[in-house]
Protein backbone atom coordinates (compact mmCIF):
# COMPACT_ATOMS: atom_id res chain seq x y z
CA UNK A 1 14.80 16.27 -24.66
CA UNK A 2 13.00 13.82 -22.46
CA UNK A 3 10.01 12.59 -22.64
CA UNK A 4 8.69 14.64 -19.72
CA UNK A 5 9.03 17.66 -21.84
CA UNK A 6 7.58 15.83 -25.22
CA UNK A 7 3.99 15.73 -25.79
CA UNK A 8 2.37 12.85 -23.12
CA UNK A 9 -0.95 11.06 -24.49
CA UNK A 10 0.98 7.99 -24.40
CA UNK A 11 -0.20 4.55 -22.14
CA UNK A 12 0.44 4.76 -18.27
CA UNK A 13 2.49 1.19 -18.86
CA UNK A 14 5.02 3.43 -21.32
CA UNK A 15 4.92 6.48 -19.96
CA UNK A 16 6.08 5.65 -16.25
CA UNK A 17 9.50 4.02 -17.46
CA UNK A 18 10.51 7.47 -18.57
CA UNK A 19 9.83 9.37 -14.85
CA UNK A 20 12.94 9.78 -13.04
CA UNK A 21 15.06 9.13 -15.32
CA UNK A 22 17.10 12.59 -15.03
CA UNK A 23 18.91 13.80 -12.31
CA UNK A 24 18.54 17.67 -11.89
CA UNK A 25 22.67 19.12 -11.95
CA UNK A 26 24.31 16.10 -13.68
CA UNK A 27 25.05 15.99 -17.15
CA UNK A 28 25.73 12.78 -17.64
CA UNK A 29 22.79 10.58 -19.62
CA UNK A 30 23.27 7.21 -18.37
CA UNK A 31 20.83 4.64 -19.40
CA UNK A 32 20.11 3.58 -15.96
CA UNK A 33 19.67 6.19 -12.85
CA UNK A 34 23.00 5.43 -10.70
CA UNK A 35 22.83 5.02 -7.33
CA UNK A 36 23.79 7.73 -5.10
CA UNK A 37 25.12 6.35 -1.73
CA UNK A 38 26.67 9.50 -0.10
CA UNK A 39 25.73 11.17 2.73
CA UNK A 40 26.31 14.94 1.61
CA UNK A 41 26.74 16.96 -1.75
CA UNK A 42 29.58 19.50 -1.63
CA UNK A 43 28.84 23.21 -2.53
CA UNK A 44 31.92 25.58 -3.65
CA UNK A 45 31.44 28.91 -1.06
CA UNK A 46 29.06 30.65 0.83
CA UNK A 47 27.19 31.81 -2.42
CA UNK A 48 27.47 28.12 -3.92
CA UNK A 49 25.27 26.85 -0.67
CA UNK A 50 23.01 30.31 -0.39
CA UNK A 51 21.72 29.35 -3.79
CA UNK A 52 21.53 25.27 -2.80
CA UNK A 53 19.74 26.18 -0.36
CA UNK A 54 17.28 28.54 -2.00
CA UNK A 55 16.32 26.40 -4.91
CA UNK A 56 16.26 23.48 -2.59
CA UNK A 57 18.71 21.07 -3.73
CA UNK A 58 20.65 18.35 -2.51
CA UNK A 59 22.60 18.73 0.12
CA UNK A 60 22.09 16.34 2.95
CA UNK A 61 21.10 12.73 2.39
CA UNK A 62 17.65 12.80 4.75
CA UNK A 63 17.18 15.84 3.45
CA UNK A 64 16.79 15.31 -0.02
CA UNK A 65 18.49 12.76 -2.32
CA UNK A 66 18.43 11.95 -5.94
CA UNK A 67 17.26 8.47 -5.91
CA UNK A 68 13.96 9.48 -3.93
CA UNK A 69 13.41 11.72 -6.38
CA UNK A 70 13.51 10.06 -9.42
CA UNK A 71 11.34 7.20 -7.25
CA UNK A 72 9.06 10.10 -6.20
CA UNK A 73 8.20 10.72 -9.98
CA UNK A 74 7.80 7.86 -10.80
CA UNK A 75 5.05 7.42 -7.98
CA UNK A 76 3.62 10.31 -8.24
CA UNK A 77 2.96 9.78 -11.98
CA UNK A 78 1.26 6.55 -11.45
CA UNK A 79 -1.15 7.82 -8.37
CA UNK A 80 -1.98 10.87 -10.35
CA UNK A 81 -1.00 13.32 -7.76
CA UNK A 82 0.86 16.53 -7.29
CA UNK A 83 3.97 15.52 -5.25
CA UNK A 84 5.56 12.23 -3.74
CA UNK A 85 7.52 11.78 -0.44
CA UNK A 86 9.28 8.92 -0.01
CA UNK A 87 9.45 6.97 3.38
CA UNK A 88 11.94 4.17 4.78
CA UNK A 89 8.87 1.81 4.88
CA UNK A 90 4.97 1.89 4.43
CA UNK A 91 4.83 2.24 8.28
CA UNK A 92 7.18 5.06 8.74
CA UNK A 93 4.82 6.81 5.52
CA UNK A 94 1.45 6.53 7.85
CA UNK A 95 3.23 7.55 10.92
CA UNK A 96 4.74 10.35 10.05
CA UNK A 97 1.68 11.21 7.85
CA UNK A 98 -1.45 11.04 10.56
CA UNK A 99 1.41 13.23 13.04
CA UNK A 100 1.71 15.68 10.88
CA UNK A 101 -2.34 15.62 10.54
CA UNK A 102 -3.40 15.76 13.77
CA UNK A 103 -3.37 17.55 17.27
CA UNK A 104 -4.20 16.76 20.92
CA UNK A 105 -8.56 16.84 20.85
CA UNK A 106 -8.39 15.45 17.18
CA UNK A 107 -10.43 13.00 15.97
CA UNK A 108 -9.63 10.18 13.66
CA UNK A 109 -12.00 7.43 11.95
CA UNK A 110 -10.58 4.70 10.94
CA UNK A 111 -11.62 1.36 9.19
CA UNK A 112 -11.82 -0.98 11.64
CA UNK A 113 -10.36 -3.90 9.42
CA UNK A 114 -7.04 -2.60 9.36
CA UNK A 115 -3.59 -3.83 9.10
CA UNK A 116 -2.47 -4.76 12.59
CA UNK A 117 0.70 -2.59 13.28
CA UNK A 118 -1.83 0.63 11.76
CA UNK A 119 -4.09 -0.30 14.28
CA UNK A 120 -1.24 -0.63 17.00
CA UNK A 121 -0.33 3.21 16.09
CA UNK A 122 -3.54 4.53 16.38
CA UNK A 123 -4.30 2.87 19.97
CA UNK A 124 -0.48 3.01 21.51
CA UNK A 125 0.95 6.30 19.69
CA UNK A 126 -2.38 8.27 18.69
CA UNK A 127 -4.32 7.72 21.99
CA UNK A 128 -1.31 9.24 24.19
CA UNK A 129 -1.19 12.18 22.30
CA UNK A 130 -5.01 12.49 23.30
CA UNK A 131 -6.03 12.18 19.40
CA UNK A 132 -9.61 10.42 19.67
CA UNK A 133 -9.36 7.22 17.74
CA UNK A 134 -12.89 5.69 16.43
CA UNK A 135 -13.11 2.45 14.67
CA UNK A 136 -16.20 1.63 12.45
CA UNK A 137 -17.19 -0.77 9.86
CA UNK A 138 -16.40 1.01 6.35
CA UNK A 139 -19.04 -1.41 4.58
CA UNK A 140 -21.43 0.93 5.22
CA UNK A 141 -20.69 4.39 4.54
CA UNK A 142 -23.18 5.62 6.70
CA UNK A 143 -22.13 4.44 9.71
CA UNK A 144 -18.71 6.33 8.95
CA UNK A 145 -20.96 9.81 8.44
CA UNK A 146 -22.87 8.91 11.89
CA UNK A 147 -18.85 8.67 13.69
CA UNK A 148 -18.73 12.53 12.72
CA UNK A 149 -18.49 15.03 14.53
CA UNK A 150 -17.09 18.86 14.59
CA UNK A 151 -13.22 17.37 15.68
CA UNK A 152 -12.85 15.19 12.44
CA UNK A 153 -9.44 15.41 10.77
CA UNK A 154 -8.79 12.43 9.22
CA UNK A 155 -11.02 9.24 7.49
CA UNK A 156 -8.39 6.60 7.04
CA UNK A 157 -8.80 3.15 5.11
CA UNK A 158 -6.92 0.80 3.38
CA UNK A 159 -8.84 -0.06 -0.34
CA UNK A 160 -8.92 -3.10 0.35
CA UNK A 161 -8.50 -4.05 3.79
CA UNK A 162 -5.71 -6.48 5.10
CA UNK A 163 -6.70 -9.56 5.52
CA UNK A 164 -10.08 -9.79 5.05
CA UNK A 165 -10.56 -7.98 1.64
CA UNK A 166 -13.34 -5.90 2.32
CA UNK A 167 -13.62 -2.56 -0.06
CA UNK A 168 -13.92 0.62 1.09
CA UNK A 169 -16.22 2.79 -1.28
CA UNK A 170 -13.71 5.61 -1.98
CA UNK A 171 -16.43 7.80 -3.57
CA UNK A 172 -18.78 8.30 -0.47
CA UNK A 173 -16.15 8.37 1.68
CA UNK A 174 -14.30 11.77 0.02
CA UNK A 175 -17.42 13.33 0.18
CA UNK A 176 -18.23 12.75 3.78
CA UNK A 177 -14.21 14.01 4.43
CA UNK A 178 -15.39 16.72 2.10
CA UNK A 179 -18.33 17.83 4.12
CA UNK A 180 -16.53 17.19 7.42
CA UNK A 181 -13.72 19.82 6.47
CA UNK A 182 -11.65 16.23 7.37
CA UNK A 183 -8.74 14.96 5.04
CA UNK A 184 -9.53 11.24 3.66
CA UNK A 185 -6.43 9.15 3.73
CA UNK A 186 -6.00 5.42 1.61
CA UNK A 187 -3.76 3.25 1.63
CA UNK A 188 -3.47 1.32 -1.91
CA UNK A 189 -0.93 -0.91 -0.72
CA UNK A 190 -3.07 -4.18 -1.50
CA UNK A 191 -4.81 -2.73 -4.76
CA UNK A 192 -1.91 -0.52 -6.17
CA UNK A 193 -2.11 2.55 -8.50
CA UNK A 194 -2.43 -0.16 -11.62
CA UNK A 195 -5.46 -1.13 -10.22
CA UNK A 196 -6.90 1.86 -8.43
CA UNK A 197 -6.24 5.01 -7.82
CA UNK A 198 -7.56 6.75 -4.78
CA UNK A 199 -6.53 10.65 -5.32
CA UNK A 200 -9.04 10.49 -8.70
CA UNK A 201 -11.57 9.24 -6.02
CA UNK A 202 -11.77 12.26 -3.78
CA UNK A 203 -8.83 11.08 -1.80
CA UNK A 204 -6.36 13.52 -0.07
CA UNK A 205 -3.60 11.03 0.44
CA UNK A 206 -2.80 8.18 -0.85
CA UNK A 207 -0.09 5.79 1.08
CA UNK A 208 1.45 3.09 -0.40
CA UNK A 209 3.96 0.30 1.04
CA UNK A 210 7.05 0.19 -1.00
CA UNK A 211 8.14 -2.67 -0.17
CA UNK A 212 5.09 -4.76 -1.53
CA UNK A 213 4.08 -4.98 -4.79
CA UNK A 214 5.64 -2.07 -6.44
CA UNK A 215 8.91 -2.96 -5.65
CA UNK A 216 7.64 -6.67 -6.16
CA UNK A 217 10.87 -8.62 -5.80
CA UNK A 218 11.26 -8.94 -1.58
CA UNK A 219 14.38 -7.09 -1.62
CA UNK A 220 13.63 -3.13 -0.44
CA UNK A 221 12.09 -1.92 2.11
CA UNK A 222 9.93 1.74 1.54
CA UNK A 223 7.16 3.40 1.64
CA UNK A 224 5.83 6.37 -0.03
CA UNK A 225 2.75 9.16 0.93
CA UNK A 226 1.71 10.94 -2.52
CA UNK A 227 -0.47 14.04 -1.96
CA UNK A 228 -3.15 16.92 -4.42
CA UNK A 229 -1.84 19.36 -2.61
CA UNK A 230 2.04 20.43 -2.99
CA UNK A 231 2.02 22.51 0.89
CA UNK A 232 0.26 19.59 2.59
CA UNK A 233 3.27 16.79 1.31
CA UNK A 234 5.30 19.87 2.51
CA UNK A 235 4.43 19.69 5.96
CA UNK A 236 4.49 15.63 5.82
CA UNK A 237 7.71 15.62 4.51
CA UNK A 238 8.91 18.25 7.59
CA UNK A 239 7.84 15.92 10.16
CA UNK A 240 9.51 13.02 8.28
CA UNK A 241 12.83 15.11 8.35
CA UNK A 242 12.40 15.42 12.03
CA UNK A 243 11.44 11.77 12.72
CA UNK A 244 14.20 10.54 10.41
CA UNK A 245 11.71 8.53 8.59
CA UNK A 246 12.95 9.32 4.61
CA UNK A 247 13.97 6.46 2.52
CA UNK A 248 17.65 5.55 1.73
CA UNK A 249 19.37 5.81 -1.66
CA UNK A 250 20.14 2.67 -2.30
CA UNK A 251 16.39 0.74 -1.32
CA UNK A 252 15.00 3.62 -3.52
CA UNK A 253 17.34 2.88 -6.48
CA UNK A 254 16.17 -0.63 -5.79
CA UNK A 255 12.49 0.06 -5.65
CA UNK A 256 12.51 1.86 -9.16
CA UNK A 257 14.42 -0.80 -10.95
CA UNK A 258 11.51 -3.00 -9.40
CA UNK A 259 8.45 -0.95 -10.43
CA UNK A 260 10.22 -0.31 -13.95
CA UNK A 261 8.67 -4.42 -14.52
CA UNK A 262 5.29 -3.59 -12.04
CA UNK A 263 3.12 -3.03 -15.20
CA UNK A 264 3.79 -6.91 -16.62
CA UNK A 265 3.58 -8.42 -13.14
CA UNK A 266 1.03 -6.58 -11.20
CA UNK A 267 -1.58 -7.56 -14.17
CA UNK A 268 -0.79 -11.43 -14.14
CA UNK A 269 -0.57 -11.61 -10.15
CA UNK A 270 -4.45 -10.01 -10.51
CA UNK A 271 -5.65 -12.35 -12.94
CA UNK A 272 -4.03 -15.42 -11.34
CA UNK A 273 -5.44 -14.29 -7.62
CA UNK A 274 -8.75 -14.25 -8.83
CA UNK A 275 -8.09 -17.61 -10.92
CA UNK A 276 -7.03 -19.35 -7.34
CA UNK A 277 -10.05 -17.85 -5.81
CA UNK A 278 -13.01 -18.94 -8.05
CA UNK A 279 -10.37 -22.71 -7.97
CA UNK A 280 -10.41 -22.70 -3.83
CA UNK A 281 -14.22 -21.55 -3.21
CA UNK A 282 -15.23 -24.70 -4.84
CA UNK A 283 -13.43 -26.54 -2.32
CA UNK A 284 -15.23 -28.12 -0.17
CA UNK A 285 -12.47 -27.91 2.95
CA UNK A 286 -12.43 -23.74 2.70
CA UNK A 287 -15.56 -22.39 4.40
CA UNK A 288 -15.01 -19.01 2.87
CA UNK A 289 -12.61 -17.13 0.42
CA UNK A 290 -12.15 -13.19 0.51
CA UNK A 291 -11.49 -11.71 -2.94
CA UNK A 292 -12.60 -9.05 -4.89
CA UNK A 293 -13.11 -11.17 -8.43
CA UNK A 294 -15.70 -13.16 -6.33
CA UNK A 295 -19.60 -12.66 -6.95
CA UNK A 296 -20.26 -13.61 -3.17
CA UNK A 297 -18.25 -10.95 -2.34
CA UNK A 298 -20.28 -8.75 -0.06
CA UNK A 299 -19.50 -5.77 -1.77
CA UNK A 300 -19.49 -7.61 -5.00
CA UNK A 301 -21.45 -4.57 -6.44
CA UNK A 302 -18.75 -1.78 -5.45
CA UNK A 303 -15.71 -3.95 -6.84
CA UNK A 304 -17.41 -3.58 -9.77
CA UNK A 305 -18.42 -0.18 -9.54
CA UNK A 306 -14.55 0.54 -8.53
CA UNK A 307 -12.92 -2.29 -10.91
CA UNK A 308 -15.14 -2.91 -13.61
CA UNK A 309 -17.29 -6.16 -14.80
CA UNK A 310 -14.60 -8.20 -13.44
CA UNK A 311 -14.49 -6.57 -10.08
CA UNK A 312 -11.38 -3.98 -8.77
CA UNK A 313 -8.02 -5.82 -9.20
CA UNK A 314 -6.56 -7.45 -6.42
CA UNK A 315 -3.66 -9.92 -5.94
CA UNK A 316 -4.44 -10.89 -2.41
CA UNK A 317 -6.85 -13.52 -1.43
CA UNK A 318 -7.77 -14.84 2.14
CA UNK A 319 -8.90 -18.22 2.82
CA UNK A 320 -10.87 -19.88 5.68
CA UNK A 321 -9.76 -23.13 6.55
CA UNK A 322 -10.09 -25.40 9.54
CA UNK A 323 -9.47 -24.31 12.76
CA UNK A 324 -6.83 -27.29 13.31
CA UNK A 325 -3.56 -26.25 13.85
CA UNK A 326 -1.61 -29.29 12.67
CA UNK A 327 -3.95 -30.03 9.36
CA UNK A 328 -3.10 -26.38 8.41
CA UNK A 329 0.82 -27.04 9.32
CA UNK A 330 0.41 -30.21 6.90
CA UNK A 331 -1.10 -28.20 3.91
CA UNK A 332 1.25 -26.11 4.15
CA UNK A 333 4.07 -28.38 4.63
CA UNK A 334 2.19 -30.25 0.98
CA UNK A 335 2.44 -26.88 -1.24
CA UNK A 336 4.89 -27.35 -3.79
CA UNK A 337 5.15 -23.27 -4.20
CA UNK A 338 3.40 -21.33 -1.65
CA UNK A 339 6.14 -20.33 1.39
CA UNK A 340 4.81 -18.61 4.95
CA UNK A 341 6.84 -15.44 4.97
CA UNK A 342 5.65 -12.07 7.11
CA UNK A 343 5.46 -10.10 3.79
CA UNK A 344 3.53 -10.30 0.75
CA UNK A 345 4.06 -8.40 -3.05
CA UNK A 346 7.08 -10.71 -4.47
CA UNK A 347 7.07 -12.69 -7.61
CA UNK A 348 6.91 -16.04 -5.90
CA UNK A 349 3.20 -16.55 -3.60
CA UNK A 350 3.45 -16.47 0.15
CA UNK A 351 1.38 -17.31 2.80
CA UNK A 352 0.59 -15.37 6.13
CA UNK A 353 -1.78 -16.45 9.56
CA UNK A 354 -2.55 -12.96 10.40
CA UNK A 355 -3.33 -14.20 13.79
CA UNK A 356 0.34 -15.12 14.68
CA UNK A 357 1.87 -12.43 12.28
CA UNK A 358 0.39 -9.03 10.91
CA UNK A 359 -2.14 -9.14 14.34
CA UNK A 360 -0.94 -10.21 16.84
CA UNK A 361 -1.39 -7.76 19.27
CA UNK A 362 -4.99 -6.93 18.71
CA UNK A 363 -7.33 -8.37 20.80
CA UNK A 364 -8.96 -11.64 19.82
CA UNK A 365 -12.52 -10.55 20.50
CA UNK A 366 -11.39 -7.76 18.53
CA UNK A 367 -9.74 -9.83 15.59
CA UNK A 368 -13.04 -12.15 15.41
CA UNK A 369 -15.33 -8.97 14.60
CA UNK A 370 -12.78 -8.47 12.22
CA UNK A 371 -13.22 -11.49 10.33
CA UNK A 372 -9.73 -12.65 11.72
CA UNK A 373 -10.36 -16.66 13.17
CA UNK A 374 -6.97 -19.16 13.82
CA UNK A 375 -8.19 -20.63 10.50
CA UNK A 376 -7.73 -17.69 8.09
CA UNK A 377 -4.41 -17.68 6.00
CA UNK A 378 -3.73 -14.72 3.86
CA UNK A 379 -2.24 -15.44 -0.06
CA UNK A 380 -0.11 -12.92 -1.59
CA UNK A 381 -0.17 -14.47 -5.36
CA UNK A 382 3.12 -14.37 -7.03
CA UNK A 383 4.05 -14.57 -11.25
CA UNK A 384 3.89 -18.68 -10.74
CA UNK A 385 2.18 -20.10 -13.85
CA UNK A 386 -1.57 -20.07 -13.01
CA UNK A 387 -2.82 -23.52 -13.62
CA UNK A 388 0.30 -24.61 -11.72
CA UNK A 389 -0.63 -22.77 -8.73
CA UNK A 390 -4.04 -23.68 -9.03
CA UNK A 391 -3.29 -27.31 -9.22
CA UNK A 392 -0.72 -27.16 -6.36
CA UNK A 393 -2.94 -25.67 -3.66
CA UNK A 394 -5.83 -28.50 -5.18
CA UNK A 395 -3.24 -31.40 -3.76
CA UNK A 396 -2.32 -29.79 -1.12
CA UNK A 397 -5.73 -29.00 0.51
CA UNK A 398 -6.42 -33.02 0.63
CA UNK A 399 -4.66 -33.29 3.82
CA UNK A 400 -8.27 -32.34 4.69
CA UNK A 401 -9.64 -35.25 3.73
């Protein structure tokens, strides 16, 4: 007996190592889930696939697959929802998702601090399919309840927006969805379920990027779109069939082993971030740091309302330094640790200039009044020792001098 038929009552941190850990039709008990990299499951005869079919098992890889299953569990488990789909990569998760939510005369209200290629979707794929795209300022909840109106189908945010770390006050925002007959959509990419999680908010959906910090080791590429409501994830997972956007056996055998070690990392890569931050907004050189362990945090109040005393968990930071291209490219070049790469969730810290990488393609005037300048770098903080990372960034930032 597994222990998904044993009594539960057990910590989140034990009890998700033991989801997915069965495949459904093989007898075999292996300590480790293999990996199931074929493209098709035979079936004996034509009652052999009637009853495949029926009971909806595996037959064709993009159809359904074992390894997305037991990753699906898994997922599902930690966001506290009904039923997991997962996605080739975070991006292919909210595209297929806001398709299958919306129809020509729609409207959708979106966080205007957004990641850039969500943004890019909304105004290049959205706005051709004649699906009204709003962008407000989630500070104030308000101000999403005045966007309203009787064609709202969707409230999408990120928890904590990307790059600027602002926090989007779950709470209110479910119940304006709620009144609006509208279906509120997060993505928890940044925060993850170990720090928040969105469907106990009054979320709908909750999104999350594979590929970051659940996977955690730079490696996979997925994404996954976790749902309340079993005939919703139904319809997603349709229009993912039809776009081709599932993920493949072998990144979701990947992405499991990863998130099997999420609940010792994702912890320390909190505590550290918030460590650097309190370290780097004493410097004299940064003009501003973004992070939710900060009391000059705008929304210092909600992080704690979401996150407790300390604030919600978070193990991104953003940083504003001088708006002088080679100084930065010196810093930089000083860090011992910290490496540019266009990603962010591994075990070792990265940097990223959102300007030349995540938004590129949004318009500057448009980036400013997001908080986006030439001088702000994003830190995804890895598993690095924290006084050592701490230290390193110290010497480095004395190229300013």
């Amino acid at each position: 007996m597994n222990m998904n038929e044993k009594n539960s009552g057990y910590s989140q941190e034990t009890e998700y190592l033991y989801k997915g850990d069965r495949v459904e039709g093989m007898d075999l008990k292996p300590e480790v889930i293999p990996c199931f990299l074929t493209t098709a499951f035979n079936m004996d005869d034509l009652n052999d696939v009637k009853e495949v079919y029926a009971n909806k098992g595996y037959t064709y890889i993009r159809t359904r697959n074992p390894n997305r299953d037991a990753l699906s569990e898994a997922v599902t488990y930690l966001e506290q929802g009904t039923d997991t789909d997962i996605f080739s990569s975070g991006m292919g998760a909210i595209t297929s998702t806001l398709l299958c939510l919306l129809n020509p005369g729609d409207q959708i209200i979106c966080n205007k601090d957004i990641y850039g290629e969500t943004f890019n979707v909304l105004d290049e794929i959205l706005q051709k399919m004649s699906v009204q795209v709003v962008f407000v300022p989630f500070d104030n909840p308000e101000d999403v309840r005045a966007a309203v109106t009787g064609r709202t189908r969707v409230i999408y945010t990120e928890v904590v927006s990307n790059p600027t770390i602002h926090i989007a006050d779950l709470p209110a925002l479910a119940d304006i969805a709620y009144r609006a007959g509208a279906r509120l959509v997060v993505d928890n990419t940044f925060t993850t379920p170990f720090s928040v999680k969105p469907l106990a908010l009054g979320a709908d959906i909750v999104i999350n990027s594979l590929t970051k910090f659940l996977n955690g080791h730079s490696d996979a590429m997925g994404g996954s779109v976790t749902c309340r409501d079993a005939e919703l994830l139904a319809k997603i997972h349709h229009i993912a069939m039809l776009c081709g956007t599932p993920g493949d056996p072998f990144s979701s055998w990947l992405i499991l082993r990863g998130l099997h070690t999420a609940a010792l990392r994702i912890p320390r890569q909190m505590e550290t971030a918030a460590r650097l931050a309190h370290t780097l907004a004493a410097n004299p050189h940064i003009s501003g740091v973004n992070h939710t362990s900060l009391a000059s945090h705008p929304q210092w109040a909600l992080s704690q309302r979401m996150g407790g005393e300390k604030g919600l968990g978070c193990p991104i930071l953003s940083i504003y330094l001088p708006e002088d291209q080679d100084k930065m490219s010196q810093f930089m070049d000083r860090l011992n640790f910290a490496r540019y790469a266009p990603t962010l969730g591994g075990i070792r810290t990265t940097l990223s200039h959102p300007v030349t990488s995540s938004h590129p393609n949004v318009p500057d005037d448009i980036r400013r009044a997001m908080g986006i300048t030439p001088g702000l770098l994003r830190i995804s903080v890895g598993t690095e020792n924290a006084d050592d990372l701490a230290a390193d960034f110290e010497q480095a930032m004395r190229v300013f001098d």
